[in-house]
PDB file of N, CA and C in Angstrom:
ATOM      1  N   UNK A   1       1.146  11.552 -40.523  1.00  0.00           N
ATOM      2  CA  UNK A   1       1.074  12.136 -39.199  1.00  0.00           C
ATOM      3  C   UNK A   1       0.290  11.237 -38.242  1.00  0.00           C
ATOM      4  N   UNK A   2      -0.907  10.511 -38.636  1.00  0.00           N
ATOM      5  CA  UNK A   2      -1.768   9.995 -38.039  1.00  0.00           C
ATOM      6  C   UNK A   2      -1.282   8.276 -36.974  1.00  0.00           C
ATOM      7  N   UNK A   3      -0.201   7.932 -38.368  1.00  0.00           N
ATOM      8  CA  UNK A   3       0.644   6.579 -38.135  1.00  0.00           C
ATOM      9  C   UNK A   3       1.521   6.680 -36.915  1.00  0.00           C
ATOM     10  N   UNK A   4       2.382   8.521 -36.930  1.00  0.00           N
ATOM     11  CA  UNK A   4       3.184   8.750 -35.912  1.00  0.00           C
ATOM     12  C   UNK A   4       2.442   8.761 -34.732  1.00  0.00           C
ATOM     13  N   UNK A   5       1.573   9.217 -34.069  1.00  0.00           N
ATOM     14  CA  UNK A   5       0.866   9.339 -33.415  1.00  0.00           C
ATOM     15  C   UNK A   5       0.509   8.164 -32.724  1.00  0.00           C
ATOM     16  N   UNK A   6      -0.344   6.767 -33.692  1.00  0.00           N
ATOM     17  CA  UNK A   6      -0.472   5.818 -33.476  1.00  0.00           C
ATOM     18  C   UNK A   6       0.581   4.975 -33.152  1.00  0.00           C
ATOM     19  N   UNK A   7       1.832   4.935 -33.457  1.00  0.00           N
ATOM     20  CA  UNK A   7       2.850   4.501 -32.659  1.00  0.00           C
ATOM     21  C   UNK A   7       3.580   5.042 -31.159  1.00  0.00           C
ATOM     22  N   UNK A   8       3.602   6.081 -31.195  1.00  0.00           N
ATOM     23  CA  UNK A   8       3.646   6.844 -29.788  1.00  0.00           C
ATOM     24  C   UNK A   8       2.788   6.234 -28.639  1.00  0.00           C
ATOM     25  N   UNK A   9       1.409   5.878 -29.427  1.00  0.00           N
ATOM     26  CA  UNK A   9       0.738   5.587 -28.505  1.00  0.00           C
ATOM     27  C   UNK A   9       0.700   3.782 -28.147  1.00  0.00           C
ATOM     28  N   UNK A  10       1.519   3.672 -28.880  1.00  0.00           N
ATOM     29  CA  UNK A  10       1.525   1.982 -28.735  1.00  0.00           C
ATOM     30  C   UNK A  10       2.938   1.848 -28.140  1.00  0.00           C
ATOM     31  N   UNK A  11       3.552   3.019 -27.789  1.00  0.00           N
ATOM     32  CA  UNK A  11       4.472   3.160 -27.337  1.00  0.00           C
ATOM     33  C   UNK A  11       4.689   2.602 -25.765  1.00  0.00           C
ATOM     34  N   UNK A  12       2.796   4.106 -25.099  1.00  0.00           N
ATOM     35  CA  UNK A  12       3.358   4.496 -24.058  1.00  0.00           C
ATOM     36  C   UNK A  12       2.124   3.150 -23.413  1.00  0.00           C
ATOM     37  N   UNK A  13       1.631   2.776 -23.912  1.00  0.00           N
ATOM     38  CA  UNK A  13       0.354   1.946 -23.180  1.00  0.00           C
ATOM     39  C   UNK A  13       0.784   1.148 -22.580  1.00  0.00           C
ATOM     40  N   UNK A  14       1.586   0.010 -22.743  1.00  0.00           N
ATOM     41  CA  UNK A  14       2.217  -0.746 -21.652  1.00  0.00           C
ATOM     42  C   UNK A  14       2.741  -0.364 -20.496  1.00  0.00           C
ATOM     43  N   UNK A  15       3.536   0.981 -20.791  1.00  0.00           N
ATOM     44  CA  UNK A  15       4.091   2.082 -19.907  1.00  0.00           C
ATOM     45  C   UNK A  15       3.289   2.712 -18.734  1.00  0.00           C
ATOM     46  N   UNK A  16       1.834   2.852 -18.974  1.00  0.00           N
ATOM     47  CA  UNK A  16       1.160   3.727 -18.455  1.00  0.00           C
ATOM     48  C   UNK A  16       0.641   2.485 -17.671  1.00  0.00           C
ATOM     49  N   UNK A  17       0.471   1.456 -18.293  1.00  0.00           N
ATOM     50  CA  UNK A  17      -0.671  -0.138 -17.614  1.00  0.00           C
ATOM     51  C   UNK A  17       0.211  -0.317 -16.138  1.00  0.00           C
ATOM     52  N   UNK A  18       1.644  -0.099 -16.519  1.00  0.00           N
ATOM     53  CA  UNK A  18       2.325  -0.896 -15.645  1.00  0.00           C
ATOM     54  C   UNK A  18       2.439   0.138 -14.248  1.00  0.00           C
ATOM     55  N   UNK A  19       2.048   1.399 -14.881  1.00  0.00           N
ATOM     56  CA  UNK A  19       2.266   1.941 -13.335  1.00  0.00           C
ATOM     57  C   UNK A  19       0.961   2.155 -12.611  1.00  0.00           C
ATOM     58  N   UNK A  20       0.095   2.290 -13.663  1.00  0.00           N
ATOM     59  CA  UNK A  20      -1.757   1.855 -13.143  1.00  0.00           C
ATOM     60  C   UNK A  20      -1.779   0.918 -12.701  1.00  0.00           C
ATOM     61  N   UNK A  21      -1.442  -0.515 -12.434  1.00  0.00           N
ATOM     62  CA  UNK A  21      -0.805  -1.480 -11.662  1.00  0.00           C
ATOM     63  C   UNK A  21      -0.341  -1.618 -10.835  1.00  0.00           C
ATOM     64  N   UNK A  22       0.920  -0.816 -10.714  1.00  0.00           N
ATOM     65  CA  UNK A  22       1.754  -0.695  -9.631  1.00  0.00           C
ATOM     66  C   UNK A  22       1.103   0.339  -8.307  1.00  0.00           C
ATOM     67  N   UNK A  23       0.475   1.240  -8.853  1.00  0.00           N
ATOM     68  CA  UNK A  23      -0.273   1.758  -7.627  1.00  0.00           C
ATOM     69  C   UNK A  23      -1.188   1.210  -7.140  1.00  0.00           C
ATOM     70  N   UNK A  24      -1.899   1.085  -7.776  1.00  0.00           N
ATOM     71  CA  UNK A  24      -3.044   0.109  -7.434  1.00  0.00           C
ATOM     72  C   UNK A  24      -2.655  -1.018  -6.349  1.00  0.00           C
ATOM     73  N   UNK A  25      -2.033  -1.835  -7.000  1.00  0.00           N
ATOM     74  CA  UNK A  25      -1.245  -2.984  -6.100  1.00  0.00           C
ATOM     75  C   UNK A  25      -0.706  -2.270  -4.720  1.00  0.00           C
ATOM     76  N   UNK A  26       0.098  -1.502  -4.659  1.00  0.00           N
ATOM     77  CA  UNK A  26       0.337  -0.731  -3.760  1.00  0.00           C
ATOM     78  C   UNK A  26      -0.480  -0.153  -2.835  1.00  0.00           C
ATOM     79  N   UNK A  27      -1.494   0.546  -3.527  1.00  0.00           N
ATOM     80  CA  UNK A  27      -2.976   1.358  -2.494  1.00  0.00           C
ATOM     81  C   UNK A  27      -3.336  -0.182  -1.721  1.00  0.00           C
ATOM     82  N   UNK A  28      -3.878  -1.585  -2.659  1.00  0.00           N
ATOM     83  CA  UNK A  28      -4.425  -2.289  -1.879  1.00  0.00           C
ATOM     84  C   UNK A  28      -3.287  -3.492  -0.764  1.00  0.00           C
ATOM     85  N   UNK A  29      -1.835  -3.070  -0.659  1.00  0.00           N
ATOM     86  CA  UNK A  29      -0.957  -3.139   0.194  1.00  0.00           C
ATOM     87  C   UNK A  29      -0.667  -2.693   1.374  1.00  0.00           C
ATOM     88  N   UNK A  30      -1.114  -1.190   1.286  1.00  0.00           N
ATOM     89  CA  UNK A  30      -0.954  -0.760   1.983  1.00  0.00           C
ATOM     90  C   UNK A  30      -2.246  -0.228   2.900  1.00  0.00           C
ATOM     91  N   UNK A  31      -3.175  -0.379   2.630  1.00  0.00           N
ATOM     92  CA  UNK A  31      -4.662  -0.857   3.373  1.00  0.00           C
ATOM     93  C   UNK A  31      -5.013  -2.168   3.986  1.00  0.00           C
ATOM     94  N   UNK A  32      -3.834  -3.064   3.306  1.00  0.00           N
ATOM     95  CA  UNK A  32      -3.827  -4.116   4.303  1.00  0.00           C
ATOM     96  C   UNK A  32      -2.997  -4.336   5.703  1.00  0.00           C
ATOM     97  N   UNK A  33      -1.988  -3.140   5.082  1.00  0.00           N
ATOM     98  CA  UNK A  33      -1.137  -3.445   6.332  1.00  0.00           C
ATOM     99  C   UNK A  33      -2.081  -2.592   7.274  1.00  0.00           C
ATOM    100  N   UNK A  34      -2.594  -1.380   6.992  1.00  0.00           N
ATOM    101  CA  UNK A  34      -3.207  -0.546   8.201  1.00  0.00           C
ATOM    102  C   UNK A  34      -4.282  -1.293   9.111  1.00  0.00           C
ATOM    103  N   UNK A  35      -5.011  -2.348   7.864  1.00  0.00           N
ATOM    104  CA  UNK A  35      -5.729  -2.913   8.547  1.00  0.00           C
ATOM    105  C   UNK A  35      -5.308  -4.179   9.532  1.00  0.00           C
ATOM    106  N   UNK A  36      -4.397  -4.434   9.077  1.00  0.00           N
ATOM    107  CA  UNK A  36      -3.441  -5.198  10.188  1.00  0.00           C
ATOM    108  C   UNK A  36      -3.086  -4.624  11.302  1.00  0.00           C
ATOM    109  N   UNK A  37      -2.205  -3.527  11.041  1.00  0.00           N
ATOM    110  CA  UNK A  37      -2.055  -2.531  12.398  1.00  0.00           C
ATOM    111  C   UNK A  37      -3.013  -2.221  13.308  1.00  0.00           C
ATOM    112  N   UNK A  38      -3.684  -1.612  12.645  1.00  0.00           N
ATOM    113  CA  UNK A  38      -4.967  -1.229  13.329  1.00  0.00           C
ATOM    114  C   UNK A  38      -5.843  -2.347  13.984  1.00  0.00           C
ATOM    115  N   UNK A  39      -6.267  -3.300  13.522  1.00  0.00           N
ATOM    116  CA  UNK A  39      -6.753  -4.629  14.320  1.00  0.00           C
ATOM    117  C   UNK A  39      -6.318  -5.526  15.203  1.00  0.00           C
ATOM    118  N   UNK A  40      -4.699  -5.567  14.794  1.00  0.00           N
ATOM    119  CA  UNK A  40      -4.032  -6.856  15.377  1.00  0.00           C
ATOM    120  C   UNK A  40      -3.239  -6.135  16.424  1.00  0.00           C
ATOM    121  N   UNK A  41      -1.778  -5.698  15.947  1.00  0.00           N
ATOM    122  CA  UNK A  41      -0.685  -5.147  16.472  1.00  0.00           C
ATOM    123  C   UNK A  41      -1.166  -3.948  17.552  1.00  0.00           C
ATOM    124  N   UNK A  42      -1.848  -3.044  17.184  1.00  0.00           N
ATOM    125  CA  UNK A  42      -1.795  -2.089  18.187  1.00  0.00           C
ATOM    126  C   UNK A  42      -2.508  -1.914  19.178  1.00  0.00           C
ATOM    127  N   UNK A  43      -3.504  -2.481  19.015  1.00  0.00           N
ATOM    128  CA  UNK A  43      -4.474  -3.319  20.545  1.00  0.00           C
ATOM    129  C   UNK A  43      -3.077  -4.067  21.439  1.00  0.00           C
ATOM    130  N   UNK A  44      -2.519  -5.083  20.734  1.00  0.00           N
ATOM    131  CA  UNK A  44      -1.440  -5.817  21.582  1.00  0.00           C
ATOM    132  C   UNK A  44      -0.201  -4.706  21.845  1.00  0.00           C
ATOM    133  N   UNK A  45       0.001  -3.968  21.379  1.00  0.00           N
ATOM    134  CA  UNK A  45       1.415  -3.378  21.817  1.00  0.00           C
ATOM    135  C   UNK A  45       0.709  -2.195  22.963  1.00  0.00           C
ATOM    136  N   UNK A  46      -0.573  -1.691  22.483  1.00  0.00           N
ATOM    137  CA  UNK A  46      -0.918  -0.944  23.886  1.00  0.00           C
ATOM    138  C   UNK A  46      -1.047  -1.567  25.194  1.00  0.00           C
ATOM    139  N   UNK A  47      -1.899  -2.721  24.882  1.00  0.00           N
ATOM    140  CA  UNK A  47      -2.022  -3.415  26.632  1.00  0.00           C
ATOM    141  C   UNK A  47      -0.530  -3.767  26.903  1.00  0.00           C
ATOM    142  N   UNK A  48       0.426  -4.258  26.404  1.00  0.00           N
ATOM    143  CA  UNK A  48       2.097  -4.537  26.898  1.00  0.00           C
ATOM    144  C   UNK A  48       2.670  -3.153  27.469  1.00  0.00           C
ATOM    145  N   UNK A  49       2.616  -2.098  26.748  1.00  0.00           N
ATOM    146  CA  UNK A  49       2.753  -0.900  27.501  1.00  0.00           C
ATOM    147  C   UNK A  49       1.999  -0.459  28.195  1.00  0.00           C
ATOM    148  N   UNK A  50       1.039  -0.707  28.221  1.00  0.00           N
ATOM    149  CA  UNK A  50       0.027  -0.503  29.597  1.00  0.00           C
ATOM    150  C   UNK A  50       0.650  -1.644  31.098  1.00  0.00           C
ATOM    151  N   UNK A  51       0.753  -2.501  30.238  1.00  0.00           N
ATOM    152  CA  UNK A  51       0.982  -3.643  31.778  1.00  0.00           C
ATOM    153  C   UNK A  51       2.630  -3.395  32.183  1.00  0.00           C
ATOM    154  N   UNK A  52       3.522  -2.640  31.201  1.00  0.00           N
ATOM    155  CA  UNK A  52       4.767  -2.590  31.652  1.00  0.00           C
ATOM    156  C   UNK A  52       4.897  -1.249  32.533  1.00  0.00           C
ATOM    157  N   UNK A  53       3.891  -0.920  32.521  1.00  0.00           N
ATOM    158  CA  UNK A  53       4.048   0.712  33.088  1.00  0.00           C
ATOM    159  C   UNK A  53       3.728   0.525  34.266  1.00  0.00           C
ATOM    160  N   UNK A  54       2.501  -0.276  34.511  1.00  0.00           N
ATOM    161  CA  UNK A  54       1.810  -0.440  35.885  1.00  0.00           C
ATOM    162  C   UNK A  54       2.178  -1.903  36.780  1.00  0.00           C
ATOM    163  N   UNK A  55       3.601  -1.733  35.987  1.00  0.00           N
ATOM    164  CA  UNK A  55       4.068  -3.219  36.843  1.00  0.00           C
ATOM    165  C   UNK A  55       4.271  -3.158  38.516  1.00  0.00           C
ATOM    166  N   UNK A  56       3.751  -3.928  38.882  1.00  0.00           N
ATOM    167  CA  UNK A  56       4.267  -3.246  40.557  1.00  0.00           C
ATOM    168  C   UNK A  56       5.283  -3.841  41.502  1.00  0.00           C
ATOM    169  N   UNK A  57       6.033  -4.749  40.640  1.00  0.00           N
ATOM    170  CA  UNK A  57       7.397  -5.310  41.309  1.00  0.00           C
ATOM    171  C   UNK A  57       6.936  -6.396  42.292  1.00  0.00           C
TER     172      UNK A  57
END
């Protein structure tokens, strides 16, 4: 019983690594992009819609 067990579990460990990985990788993906957004892009896309609004021809 003990052997079955121990194979199950040598089963799922690679299984389990790879998606503990994959989020991970992901969480710190997607904190980069916000921090991109948030720093870079949306400072610049507000003043462009700010200056396209108050264009005065």
């Amino acid at each position: 019983m003990e052997t079955c067990r121990c194979e199950a579990v040598r089963r799922w460990v690679p299984s389990l690594l790879k998606i503990l990985i994959s989020v991970v990788v992901g969480a710190l993906l997607l904190a980069g992009l916000y921090t991109l957004f948030k720093d870079t892009i949306l400072p610049t896309l507000q003043s462009r819609i700010q200056n396209l609004f108050n264009y005065s021809g």
